[in-house]
C-alpha atoms as a PDB file:
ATOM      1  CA  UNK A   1       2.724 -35.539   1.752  1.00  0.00           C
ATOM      2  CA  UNK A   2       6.398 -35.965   3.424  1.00  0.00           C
ATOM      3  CA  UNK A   3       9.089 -34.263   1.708  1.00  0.00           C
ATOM      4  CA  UNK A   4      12.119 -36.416   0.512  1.00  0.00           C
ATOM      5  CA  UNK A   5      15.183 -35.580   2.450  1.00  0.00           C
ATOM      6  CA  UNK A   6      17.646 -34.482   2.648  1.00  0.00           C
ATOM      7  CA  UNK A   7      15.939 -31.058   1.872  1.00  0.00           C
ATOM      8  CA  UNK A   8      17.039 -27.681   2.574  1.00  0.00           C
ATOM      9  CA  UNK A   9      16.830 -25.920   6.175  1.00  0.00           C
ATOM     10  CA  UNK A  10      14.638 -22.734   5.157  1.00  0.00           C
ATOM     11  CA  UNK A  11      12.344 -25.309   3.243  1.00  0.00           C
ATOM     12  CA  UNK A  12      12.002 -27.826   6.384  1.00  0.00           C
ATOM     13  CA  UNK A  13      11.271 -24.625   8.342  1.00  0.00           C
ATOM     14  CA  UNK A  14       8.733 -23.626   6.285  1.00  0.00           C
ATOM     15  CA  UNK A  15       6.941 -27.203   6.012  1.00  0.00           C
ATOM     16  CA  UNK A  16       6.692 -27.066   9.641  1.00  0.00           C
ATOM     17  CA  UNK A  17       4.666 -23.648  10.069  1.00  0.00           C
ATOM     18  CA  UNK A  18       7.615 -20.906  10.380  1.00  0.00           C
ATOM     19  CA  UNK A  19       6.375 -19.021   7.877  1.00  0.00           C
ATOM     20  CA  UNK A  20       7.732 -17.982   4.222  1.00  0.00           C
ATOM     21  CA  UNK A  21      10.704 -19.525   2.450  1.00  0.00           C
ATOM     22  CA  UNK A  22      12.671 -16.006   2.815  1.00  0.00           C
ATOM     23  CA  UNK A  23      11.402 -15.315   6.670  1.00  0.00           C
ATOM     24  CA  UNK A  24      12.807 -18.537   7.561  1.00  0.00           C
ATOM     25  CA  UNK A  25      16.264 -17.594   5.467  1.00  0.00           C
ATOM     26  CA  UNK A  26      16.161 -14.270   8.261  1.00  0.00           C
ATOM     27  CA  UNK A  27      15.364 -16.676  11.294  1.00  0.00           C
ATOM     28  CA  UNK A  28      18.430 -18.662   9.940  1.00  0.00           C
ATOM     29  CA  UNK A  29      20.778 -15.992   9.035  1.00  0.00           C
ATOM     30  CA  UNK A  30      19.976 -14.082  12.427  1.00  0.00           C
ATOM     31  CA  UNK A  31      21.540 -17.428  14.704  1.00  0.00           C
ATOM     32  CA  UNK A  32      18.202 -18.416  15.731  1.00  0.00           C
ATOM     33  CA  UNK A  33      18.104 -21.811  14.013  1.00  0.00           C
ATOM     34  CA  UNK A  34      19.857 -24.453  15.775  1.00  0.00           C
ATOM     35  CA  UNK A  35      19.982 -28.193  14.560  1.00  0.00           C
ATOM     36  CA  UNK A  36      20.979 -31.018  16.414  1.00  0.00           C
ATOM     37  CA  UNK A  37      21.679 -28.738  18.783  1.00  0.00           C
ATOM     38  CA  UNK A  38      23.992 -26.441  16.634  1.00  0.00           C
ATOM     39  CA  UNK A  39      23.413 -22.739  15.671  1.00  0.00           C
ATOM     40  CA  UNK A  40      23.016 -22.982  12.125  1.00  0.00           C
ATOM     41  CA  UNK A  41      23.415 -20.082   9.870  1.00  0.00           C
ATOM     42  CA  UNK A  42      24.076 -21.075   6.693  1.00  0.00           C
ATOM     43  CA  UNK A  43      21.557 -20.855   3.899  1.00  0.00           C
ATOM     44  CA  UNK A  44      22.609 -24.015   2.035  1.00  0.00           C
ATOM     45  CA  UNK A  45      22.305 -26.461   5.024  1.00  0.00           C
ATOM     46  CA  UNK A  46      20.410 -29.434   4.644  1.00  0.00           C
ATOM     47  CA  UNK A  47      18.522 -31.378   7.136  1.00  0.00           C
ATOM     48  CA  UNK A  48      17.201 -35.104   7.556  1.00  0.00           C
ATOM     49  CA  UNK A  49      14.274 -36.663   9.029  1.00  0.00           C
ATOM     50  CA  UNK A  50      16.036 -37.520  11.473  1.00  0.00           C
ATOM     51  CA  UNK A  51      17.374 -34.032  12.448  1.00  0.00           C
ATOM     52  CA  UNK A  52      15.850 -32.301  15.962  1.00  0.00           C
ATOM     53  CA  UNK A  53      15.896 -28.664  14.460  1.00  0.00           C
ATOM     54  CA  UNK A  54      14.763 -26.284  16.689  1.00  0.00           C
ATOM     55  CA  UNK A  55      13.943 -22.123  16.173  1.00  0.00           C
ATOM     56  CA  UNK A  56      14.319 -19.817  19.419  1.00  0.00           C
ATOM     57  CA  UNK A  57      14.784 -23.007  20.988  1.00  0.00           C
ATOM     58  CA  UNK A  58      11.489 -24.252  20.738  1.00  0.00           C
ATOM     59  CA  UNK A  59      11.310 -28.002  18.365  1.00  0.00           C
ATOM     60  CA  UNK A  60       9.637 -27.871  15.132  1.00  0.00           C
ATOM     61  CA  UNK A  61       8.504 -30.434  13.001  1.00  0.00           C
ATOM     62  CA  UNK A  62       7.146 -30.866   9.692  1.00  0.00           C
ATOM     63  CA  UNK A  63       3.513 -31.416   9.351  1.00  0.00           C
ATOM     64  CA  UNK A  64       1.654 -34.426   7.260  1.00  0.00           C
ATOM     65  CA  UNK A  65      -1.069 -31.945   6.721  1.00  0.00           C
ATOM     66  CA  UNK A  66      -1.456 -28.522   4.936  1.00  0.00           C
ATOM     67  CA  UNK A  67      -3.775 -25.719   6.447  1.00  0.00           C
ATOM     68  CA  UNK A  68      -5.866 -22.673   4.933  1.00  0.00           C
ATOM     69  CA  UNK A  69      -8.010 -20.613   6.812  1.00  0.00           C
ATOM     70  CA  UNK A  70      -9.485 -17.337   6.275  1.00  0.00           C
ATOM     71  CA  UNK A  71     -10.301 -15.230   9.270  1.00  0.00           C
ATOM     72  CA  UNK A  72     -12.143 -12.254  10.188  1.00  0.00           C
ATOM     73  CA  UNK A  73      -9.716 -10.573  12.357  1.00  0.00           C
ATOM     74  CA  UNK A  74     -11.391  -7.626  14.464  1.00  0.00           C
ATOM     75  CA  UNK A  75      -9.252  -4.793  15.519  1.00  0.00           C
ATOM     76  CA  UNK A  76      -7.293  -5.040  18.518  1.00  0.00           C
ATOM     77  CA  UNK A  77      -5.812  -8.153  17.354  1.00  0.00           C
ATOM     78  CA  UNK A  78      -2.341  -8.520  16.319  1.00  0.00           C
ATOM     79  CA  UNK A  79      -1.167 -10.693  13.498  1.00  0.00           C
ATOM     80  CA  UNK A  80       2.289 -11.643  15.165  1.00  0.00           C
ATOM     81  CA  UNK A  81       2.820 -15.032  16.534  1.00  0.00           C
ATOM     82  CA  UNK A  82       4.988 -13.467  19.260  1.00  0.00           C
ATOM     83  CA  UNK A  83       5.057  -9.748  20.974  1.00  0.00           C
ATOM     84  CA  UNK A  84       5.587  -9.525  24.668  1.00  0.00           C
ATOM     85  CA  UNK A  85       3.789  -6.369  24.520  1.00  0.00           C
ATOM     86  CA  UNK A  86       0.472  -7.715  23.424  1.00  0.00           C
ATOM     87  CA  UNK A  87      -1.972 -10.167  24.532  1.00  0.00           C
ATOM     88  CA  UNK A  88      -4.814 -10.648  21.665  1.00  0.00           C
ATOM     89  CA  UNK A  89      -3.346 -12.567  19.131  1.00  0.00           C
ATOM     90  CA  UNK A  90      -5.448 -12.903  15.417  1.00  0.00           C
ATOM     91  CA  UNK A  91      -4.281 -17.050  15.189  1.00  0.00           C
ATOM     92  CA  UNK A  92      -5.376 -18.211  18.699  1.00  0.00           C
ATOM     93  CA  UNK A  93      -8.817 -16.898  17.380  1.00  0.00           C
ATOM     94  CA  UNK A  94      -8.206 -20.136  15.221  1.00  0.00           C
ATOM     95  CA  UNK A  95      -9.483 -23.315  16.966  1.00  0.00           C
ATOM     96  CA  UNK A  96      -7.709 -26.158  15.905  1.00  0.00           C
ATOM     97  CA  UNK A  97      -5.425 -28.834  17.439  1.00  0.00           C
ATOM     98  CA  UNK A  98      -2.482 -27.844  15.274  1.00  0.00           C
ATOM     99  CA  UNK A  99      -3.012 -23.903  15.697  1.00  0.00           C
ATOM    100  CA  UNK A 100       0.999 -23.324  16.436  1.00  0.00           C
ATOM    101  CA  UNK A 101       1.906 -24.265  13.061  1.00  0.00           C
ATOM    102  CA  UNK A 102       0.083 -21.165  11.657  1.00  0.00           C
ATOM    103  CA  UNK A 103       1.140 -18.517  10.556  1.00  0.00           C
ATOM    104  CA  UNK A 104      -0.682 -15.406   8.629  1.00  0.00           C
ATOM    105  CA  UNK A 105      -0.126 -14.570   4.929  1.00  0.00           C
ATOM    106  CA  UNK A 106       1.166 -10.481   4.688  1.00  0.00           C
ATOM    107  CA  UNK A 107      -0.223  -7.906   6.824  1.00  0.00           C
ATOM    108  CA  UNK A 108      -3.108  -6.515   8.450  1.00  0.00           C
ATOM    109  CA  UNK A 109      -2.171  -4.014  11.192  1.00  0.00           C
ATOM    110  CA  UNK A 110      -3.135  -3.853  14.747  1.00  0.00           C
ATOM    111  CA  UNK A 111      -6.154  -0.844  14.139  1.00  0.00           C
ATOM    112  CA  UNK A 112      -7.325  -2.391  10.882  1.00  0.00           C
ATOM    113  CA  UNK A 113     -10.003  -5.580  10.541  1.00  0.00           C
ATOM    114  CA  UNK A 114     -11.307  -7.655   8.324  1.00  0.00           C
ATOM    115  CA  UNK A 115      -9.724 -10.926   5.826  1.00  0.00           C
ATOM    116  CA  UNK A 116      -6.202 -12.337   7.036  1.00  0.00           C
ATOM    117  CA  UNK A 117      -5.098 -15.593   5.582  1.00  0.00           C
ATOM    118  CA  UNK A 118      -3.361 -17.858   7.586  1.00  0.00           C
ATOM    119  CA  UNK A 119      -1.875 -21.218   6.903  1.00  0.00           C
ATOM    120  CA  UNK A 120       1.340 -23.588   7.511  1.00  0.00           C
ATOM    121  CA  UNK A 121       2.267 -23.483   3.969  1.00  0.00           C
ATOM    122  CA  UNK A 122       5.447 -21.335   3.459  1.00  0.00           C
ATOM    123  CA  UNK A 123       5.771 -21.927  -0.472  1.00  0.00           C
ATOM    124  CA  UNK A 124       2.024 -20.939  -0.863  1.00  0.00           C
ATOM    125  CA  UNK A 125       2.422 -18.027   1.431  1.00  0.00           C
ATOM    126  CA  UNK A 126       5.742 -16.835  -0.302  1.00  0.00           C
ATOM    127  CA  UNK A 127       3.966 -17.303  -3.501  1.00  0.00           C
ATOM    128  CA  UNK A 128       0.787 -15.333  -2.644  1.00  0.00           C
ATOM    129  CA  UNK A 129       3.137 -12.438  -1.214  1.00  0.00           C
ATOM    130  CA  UNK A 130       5.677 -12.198  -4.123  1.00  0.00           C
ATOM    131  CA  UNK A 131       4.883  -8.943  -6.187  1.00  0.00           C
ATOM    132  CA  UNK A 132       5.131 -10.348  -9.140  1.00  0.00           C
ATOM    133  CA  UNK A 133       1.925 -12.309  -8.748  1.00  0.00           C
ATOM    134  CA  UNK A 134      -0.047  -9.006  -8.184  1.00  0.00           C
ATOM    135  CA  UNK A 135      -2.734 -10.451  -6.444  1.00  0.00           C
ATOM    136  CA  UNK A 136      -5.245  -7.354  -5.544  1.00  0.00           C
ATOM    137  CA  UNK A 137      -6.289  -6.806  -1.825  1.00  0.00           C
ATOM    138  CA  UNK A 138      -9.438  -4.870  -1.490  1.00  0.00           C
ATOM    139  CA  UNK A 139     -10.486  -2.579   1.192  1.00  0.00           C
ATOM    140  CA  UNK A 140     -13.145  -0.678   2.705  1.00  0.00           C
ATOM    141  CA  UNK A 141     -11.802   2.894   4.243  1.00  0.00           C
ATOM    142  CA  UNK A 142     -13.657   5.262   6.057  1.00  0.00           C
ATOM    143  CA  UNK A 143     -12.217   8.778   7.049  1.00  0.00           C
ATOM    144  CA  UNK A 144     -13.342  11.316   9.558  1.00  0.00           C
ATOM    145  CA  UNK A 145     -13.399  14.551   6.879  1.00  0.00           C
ATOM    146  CA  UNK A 146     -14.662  14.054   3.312  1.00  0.00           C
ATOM    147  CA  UNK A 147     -12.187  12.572   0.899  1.00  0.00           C
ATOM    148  CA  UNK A 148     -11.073  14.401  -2.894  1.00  0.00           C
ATOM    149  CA  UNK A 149     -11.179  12.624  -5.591  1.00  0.00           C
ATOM    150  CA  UNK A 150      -8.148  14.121  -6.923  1.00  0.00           C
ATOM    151  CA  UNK A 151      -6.030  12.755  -3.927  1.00  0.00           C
ATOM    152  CA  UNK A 152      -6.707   9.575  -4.685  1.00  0.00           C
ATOM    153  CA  UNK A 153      -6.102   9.862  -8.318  1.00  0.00           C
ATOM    154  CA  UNK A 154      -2.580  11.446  -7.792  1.00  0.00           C
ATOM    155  CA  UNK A 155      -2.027   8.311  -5.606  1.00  0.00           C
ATOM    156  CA  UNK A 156      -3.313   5.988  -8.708  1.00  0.00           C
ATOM    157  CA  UNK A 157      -0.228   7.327 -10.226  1.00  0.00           C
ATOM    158  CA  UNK A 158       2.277   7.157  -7.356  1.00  0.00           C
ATOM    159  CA  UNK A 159       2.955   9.690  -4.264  1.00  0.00           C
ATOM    160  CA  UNK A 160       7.074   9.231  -2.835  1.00  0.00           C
ATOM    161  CA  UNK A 161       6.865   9.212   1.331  1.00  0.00           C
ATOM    162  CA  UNK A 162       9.383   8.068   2.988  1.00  0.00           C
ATOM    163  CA  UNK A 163      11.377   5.208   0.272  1.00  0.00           C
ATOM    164  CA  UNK A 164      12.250   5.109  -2.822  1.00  0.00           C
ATOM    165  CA  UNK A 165       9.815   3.517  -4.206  1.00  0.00           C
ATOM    166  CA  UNK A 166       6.520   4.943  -5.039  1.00  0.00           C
ATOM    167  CA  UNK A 167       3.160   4.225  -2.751  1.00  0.00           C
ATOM    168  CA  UNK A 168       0.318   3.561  -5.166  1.00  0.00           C
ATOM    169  CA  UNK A 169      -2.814   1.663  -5.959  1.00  0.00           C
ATOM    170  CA  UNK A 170      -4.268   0.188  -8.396  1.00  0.00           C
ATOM    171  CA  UNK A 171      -7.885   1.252  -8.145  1.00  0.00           C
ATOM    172  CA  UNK A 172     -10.442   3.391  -5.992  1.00  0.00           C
ATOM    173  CA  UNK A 173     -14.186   3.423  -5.750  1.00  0.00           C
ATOM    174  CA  UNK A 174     -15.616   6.383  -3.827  1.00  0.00           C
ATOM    175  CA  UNK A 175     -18.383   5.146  -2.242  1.00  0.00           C
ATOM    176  CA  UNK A 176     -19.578   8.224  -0.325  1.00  0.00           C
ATOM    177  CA  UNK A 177     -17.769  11.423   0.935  1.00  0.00           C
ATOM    178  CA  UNK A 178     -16.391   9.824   3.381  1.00  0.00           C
ATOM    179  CA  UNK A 179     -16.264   6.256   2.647  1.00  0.00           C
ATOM    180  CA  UNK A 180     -13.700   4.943  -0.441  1.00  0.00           C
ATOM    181  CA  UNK A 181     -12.802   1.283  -1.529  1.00  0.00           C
ATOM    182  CA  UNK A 182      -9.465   0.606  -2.510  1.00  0.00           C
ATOM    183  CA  UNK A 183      -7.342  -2.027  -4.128  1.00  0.00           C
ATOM    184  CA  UNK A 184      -3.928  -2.455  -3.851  1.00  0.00           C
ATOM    185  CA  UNK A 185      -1.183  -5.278  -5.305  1.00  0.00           C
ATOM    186  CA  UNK A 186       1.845  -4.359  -3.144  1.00  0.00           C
ATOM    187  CA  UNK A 187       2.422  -4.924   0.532  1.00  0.00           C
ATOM    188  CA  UNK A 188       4.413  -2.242   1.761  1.00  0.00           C
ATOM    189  CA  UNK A 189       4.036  -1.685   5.828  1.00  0.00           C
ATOM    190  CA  UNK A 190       0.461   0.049   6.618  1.00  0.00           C
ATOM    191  CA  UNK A 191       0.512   1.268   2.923  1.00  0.00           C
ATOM    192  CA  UNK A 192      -2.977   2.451   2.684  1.00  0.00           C
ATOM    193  CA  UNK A 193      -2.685   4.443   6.195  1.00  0.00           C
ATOM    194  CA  UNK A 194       0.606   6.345   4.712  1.00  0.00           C
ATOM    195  CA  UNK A 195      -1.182   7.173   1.674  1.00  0.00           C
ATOM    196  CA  UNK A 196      -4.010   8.888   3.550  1.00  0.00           C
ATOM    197  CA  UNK A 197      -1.548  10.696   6.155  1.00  0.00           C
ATOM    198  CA  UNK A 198       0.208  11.801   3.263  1.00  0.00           C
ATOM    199  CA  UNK A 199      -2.513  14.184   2.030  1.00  0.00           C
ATOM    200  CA  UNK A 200      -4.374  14.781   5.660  1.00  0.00           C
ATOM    201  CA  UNK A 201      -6.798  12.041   6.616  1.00  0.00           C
ATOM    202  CA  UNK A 202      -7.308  10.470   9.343  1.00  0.00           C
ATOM    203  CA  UNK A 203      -8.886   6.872   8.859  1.00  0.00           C
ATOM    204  CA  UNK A 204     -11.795   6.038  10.860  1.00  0.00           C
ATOM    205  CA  UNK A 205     -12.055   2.311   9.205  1.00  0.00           C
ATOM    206  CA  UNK A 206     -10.485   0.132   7.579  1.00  0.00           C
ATOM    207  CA  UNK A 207     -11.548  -3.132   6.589  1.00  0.00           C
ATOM    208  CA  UNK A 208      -9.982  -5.731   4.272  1.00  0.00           C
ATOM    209  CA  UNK A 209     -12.815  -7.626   2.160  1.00  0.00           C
ATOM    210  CA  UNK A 210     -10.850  -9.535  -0.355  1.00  0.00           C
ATOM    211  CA  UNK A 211      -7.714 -11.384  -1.273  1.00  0.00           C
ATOM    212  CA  UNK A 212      -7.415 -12.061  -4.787  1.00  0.00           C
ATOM    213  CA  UNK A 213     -10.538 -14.529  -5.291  1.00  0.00           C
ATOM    214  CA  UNK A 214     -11.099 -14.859  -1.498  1.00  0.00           C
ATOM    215  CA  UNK A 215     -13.855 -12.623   0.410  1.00  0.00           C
ATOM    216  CA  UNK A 216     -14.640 -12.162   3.632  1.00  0.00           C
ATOM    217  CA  UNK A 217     -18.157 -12.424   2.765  1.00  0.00           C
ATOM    218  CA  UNK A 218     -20.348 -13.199   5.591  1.00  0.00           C
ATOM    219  CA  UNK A 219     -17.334 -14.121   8.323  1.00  0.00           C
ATOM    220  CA  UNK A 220     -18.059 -11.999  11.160  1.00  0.00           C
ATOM    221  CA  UNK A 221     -15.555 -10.643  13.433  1.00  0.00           C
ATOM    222  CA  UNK A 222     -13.599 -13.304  15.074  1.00  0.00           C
ATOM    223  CA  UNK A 223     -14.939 -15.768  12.765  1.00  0.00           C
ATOM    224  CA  UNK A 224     -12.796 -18.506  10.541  1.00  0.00           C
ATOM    225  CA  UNK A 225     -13.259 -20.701   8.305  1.00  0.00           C
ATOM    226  CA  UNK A 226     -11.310 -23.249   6.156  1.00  0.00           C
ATOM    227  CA  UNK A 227     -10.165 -22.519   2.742  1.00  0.00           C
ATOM    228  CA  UNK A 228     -10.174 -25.233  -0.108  1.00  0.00           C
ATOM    229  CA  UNK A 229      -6.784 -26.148  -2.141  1.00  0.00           C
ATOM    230  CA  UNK A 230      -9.309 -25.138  -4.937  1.00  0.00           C
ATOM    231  CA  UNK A 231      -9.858 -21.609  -3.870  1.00  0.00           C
ATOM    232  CA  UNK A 232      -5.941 -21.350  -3.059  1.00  0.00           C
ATOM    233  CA  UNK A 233      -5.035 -22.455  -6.587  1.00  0.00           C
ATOM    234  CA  UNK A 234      -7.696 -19.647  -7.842  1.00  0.00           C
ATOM    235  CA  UNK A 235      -5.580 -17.562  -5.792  1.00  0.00           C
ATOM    236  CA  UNK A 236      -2.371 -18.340  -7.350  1.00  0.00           C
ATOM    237  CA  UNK A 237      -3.648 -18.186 -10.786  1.00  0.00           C
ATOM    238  CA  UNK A 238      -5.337 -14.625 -10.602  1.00  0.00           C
ATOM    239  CA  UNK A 239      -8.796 -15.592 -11.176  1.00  0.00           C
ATOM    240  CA  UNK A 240     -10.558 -12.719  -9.560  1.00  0.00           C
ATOM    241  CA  UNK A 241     -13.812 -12.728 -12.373  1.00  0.00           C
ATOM    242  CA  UNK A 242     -15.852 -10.657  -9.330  1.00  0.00           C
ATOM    243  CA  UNK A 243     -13.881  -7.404  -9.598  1.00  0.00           C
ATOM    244  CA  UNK A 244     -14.474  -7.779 -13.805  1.00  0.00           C
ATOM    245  CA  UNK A 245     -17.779  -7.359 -13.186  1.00  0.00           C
ATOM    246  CA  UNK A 246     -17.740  -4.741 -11.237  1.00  0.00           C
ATOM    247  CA  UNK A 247     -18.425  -1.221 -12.188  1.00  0.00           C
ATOM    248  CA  UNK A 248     -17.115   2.318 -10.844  1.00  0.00           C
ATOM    249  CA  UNK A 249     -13.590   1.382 -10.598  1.00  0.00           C
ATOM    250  CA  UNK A 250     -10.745   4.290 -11.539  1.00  0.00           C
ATOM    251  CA  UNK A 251      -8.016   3.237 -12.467  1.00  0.00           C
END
C-alpha cells in the first residue's frame, strides 16, 4: 500500500527499508539525508512522491511491499548493514530480490546465534523494540564454570554496571550446571553478556530461541524463512501462550 504524500522524511525513510522511525530521525539529524539533492536535517520535513531522497548518497525508495523474515543467524555474522571491518553479513544470508531494503529488528551480537528478525517495516520494527511493549526474548546460555542460582536471582531483581539504569531479567530456568535459559524484555547493548561478566562467567553459548510468539524452532543455522502479518500482529499484541505453559520459570 503507497503512502499518501506529502508524508514526513523519517517516515518515507522508514517505508523504504532504513530502519526504525527514530534511527532514521539520527540518519537525518546527523546531515546524512539529502533530498533533491539538499542536506536535510530537519525533523519536520516533508517529502513527495516525486522527491529523489537519498541517505549516504545512495537513492532510496519506498517499497509496494512489506517484508518479515526470521533467520537463524550463526555466529560470526554481523547484524549491521554496513561495517568496513567485516565481511559476513546476517541479511545477505537472506535470498531475495529486494534484500537491500532489510533491515534487522534489535540486536544479536557478533559471538551470539540464533532468531534475528528482519524486515523493511520501520513502524513494526520501532513498535516491536519500544520498551513499553515488553515483548520477552528468550535465550539459551551456556558458561564454561557452573552457574549459582543466587547470581541469577540477584540479577532478577536488578545488578547497576556501568548506567544508570538497572540490568535485569525477567526470568531464568537453570537447565543444568552449566547451561541456564533466560528471558529478557529490554534491549540494552549485549545485556545478557554484562550480566554474566558482572559476577564472573564467561559464556560459552548463547543462542536466541524466541521473540515474543516467534521461535526459531527447527531453522538451522543460516536458515530463513518468511514470517506471516498474522504471526507479526501476535507479536505486537503479546500473545506468547507457550511460555504460560511452561514450567520451572523464577521469576
Amino acid at each position: 500500500m503507497k503512502p499518501e504524500y506529502p508524508i514526513r522524511l523519517q517516515v518515507y525513510m522508514a517505508k523504504s527499508g532504513c530502519g526504525s522511525r527514530r534511527f532514521c530521525e539520527t540518519l537525518i539529524t546527523s546531515g546524512r539525508v539529502t533530498v533533491n539533492m539538499k542536506t536535510v536535517t530537519e525533523l519536520g520535513t516533508k517529502v513527495g512522491e516525486d522527491d529523489v531522497v537519498m541517505v549516504d548518497h545512495q537513492l532510496i525508495e519506498v517499497s509496494d511491499r512489506t517484508y518479515y523474515y526470521a533467520l537463524h543467524k550463526p555466529r560470526g555474522y554481523v547484524c549491521t548493514n554496513y561495517d568496513p571491518n567485516e565481511k559476513l553479513y546476517a541479511r545477505d544470508l537472506i535470498n531475495i530480490p529486494d534484500k537491500n531494503l532489510l533491515f534487522h529488528i534489535g540486536r544479536l551480537d557478533k559471538e551470539s546465534s540464533g532468531l534475528i528478525l528482519f524486515t523493511n517495516d520501520g513502524d513494526v520494527a520501532q513498535k516491536i523494540m519500544h520498551p513499553s511493549h515488553q515483548i520477552e526474548k528468550e535465550y539459551l546460555v551456556s558458561c564454561t564454570s557452573e552457574v549459582r542460582r543466587e547470581d541469577l536471582e540477584q540479577a532478577l531483581k536488578g545488578i547497576f554496571i556501568d548506567i544508570k539504569q538497572p540490568y535485569k531479567i525477567k526470568k531464568f530456568e537453570v537447565l543444568s550446571k552449566k547451561w541456564v535459559r533466560i528471558i529478557l524484555t529490554e534491549g540494552k547493548n549485549r545485556e545478557i553478556r554484562k550480566i554474566f561478566s558482572y559476577f564472573g562467567y564467561d559464556i560459552k553459548q548463547l543462542v536466541r530461541m524466541r521473540i515474543g510468539c516467534i521461535e526459531l524452532g527447527n531453522l538451522e543455522p543460516a536458515q530463513y524463512r518468511s514470517v506471516s502479518s498474522s504471526e507479526i500482529d501476535a507479536l505486537l499484541k503479546g500473545e506468547t501462550e507457550i511460555v504460560k505453559k511452561q514450567k520451572g520459570w523464577s521469576y
